[in-house]
N, C-alpha and C. Protein backbone atom coordinates (compact mmCIF):
# COMPACT_ATOMS: atom_id res chain seq x y z
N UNK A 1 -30.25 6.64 17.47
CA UNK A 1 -29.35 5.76 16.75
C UNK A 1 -27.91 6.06 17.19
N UNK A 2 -26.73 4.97 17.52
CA UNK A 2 -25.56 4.89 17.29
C UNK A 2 -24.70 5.61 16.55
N UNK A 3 -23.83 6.33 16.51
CA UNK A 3 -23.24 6.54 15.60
C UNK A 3 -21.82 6.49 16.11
N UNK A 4 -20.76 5.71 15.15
CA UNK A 4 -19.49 5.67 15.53
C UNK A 4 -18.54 7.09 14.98
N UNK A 5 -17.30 7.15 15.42
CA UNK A 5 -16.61 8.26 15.21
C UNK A 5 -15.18 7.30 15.74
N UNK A 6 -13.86 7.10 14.80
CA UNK A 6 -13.17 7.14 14.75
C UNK A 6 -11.84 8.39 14.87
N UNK A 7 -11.35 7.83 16.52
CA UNK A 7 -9.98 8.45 16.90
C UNK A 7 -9.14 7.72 17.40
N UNK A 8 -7.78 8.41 17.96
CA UNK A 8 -6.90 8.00 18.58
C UNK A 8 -6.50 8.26 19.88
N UNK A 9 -6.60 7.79 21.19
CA UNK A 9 -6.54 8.51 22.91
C UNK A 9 -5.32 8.25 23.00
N UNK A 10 -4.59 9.59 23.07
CA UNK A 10 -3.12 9.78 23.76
C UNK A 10 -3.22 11.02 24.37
N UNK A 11 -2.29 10.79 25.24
CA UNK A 11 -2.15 11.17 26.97
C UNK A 11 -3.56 11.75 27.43
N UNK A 12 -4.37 11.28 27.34
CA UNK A 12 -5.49 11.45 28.34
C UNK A 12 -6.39 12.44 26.97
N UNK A 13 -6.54 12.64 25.94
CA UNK A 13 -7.08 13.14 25.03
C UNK A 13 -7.75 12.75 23.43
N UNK A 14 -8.71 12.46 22.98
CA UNK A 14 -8.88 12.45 21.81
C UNK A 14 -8.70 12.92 20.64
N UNK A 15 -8.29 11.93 19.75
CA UNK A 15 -7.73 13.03 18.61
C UNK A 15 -8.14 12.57 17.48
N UNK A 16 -9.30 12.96 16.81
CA UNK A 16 -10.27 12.52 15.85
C UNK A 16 -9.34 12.20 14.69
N UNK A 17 -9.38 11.13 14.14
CA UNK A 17 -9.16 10.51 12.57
C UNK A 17 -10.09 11.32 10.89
N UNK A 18 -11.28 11.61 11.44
CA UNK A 18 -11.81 12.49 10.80
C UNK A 18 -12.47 13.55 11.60
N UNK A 19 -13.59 14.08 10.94
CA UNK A 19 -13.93 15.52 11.73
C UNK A 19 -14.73 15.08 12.92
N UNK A 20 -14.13 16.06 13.40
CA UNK A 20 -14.71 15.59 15.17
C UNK A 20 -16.38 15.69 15.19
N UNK A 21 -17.38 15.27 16.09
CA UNK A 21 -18.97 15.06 16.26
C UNK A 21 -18.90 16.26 16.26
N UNK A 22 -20.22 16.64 15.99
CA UNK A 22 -20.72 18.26 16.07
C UNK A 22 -21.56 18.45 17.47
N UNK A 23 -21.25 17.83 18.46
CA UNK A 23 -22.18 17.36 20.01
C UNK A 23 -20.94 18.43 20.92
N UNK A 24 -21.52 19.02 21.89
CA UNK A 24 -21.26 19.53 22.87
C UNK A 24 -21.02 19.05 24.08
N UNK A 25 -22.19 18.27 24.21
CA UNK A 25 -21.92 16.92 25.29
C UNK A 25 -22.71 15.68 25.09
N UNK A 26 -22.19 14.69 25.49
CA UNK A 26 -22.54 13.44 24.96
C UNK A 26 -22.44 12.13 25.63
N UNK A 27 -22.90 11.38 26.06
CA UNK A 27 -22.67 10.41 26.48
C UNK A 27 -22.30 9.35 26.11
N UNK A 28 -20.53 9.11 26.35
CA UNK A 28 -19.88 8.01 25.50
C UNK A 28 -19.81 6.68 25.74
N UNK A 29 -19.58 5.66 24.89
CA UNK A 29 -18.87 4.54 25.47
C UNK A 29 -17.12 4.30 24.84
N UNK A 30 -16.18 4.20 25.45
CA UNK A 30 -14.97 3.90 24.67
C UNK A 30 -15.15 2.18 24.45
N UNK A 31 -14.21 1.80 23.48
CA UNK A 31 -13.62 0.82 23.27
C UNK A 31 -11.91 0.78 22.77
N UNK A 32 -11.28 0.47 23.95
CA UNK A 32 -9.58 0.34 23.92
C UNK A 32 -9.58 -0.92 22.87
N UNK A 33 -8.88 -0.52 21.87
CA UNK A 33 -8.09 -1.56 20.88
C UNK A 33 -6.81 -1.31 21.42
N UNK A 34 -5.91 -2.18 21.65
CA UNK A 34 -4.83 -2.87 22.32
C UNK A 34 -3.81 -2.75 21.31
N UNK A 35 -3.44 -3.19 20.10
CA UNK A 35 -2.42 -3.15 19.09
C UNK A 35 -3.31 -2.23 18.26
N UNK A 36 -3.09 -1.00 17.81
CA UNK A 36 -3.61 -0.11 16.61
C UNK A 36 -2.82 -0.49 15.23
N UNK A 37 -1.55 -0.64 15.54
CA UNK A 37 -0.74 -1.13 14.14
C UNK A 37 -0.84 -2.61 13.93
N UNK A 38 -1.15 -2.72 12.68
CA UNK A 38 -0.97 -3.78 11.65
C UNK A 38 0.08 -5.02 11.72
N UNK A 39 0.61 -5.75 11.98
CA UNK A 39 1.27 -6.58 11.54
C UNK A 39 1.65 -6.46 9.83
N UNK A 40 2.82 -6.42 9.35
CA UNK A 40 3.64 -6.39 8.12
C UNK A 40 3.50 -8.06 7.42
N UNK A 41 2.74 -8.17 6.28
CA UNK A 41 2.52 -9.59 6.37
C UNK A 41 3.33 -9.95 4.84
N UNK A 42 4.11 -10.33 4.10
CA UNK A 42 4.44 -10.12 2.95
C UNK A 42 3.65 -11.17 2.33
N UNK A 43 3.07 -10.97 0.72
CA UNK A 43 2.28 -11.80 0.13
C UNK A 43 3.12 -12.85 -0.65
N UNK A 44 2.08 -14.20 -0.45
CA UNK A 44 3.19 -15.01 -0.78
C UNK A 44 2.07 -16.24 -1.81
N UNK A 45 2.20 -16.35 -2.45
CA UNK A 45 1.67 -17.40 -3.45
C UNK A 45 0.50 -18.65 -2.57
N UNK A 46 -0.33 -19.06 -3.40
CA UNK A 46 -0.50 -20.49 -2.55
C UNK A 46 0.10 -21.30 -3.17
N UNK A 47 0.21 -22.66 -2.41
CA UNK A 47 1.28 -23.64 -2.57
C UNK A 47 0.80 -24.56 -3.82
N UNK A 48 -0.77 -24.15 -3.95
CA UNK A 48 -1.45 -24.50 -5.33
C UNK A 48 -0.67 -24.56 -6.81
N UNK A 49 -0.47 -23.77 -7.02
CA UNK A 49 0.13 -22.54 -8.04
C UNK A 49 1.97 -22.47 -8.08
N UNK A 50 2.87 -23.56 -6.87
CA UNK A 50 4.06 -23.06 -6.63
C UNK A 50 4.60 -24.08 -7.93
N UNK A 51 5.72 -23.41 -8.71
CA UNK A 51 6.32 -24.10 -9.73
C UNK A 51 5.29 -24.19 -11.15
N UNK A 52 4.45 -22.93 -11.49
CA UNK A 52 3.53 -23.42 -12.50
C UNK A 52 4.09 -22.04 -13.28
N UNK A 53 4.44 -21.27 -12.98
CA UNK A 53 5.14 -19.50 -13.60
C UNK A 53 5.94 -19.85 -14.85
N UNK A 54 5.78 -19.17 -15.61
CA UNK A 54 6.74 -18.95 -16.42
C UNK A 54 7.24 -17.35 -16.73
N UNK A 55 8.69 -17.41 -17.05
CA UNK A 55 9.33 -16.23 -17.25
C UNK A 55 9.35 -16.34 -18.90
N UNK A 56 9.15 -14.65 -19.19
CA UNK A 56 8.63 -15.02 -20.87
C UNK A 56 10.01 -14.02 -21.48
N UNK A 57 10.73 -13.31 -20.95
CA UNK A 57 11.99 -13.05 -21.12
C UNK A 57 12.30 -11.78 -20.32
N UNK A 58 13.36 -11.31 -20.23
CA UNK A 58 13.82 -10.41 -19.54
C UNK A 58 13.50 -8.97 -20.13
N UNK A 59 12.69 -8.05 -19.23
CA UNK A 59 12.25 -6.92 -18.96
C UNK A 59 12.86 -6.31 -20.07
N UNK A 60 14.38 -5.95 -19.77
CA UNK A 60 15.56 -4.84 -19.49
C UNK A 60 16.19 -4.80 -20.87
N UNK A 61 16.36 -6.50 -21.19
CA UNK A 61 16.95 -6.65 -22.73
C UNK A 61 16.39 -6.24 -24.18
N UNK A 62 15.13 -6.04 -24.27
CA UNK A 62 15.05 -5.83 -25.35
C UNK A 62 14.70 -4.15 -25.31
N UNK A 63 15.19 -3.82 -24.41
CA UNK A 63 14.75 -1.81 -24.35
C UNK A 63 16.65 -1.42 -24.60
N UNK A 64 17.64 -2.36 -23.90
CA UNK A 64 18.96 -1.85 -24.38
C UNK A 64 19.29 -2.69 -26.19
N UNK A 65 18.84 -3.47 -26.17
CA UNK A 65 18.98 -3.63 -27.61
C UNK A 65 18.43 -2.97 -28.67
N UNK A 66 17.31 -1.90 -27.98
CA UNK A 66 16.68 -1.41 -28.90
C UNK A 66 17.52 -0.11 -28.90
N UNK A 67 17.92 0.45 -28.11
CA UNK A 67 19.08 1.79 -28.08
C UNK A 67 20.31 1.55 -28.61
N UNK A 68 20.60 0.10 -28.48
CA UNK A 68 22.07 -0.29 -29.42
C UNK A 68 21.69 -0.25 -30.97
N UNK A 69 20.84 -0.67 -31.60
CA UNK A 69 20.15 -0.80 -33.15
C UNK A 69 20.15 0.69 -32.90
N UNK A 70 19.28 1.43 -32.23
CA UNK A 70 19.24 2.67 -32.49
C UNK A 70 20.31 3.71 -33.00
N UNK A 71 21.37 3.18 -31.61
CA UNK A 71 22.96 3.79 -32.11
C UNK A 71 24.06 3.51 -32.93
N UNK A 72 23.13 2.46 -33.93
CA UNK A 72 24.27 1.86 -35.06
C UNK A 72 23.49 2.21 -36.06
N UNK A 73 22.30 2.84 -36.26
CA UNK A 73 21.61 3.80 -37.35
C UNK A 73 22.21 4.67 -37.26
N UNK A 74 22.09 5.29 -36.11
CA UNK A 74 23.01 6.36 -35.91
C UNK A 74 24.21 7.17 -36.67
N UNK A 75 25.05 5.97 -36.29
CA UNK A 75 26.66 5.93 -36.29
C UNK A 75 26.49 5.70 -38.49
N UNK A 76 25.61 4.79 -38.73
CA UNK A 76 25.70 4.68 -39.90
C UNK A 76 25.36 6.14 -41.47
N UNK A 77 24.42 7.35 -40.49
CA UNK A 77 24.28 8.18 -41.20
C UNK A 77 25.01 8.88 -40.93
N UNK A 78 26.30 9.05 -40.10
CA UNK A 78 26.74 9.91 -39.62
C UNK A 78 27.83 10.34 -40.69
């Protein structure tokens, strides 16, 4: 049976991704992949779905309003 093993060949050497075969000698076949890195693709909505969102209010506002009430209890037992 086949078995694959994932590495990387630079300057004339293999350099295993995980643990190297436990074989001494072996008879290989390579396969050169040409681009190893990814393309950066940013995710983007389908055009299904564009203009259907709603914003249900802002994050930020009701965590500083809650520290302002907080600091006028505060100020009031003081």
């Amino acid at each position: 049976m086949l078995k694959s093993h994932e590495g990387i060949f630079e300057n004339g050497q293999v350099k295993w991704l995980s643990s190297a075969p436990s074989v001494s000698k072996a008879h290989v076949i390579v396969t050169i992949l040409e681009d190893t890195t990814l393309p950066v693709r940013l995710r983007t909505p389908p055009a299904s779905i564009t203009g259907k969102g709603k914003t249900l209010g802002d994050l930020v506002s009701p965590i500083i309003e809650e520290v302002k009430n907080h600091e006028r209890i505060a100020d009031t037992r003081a």
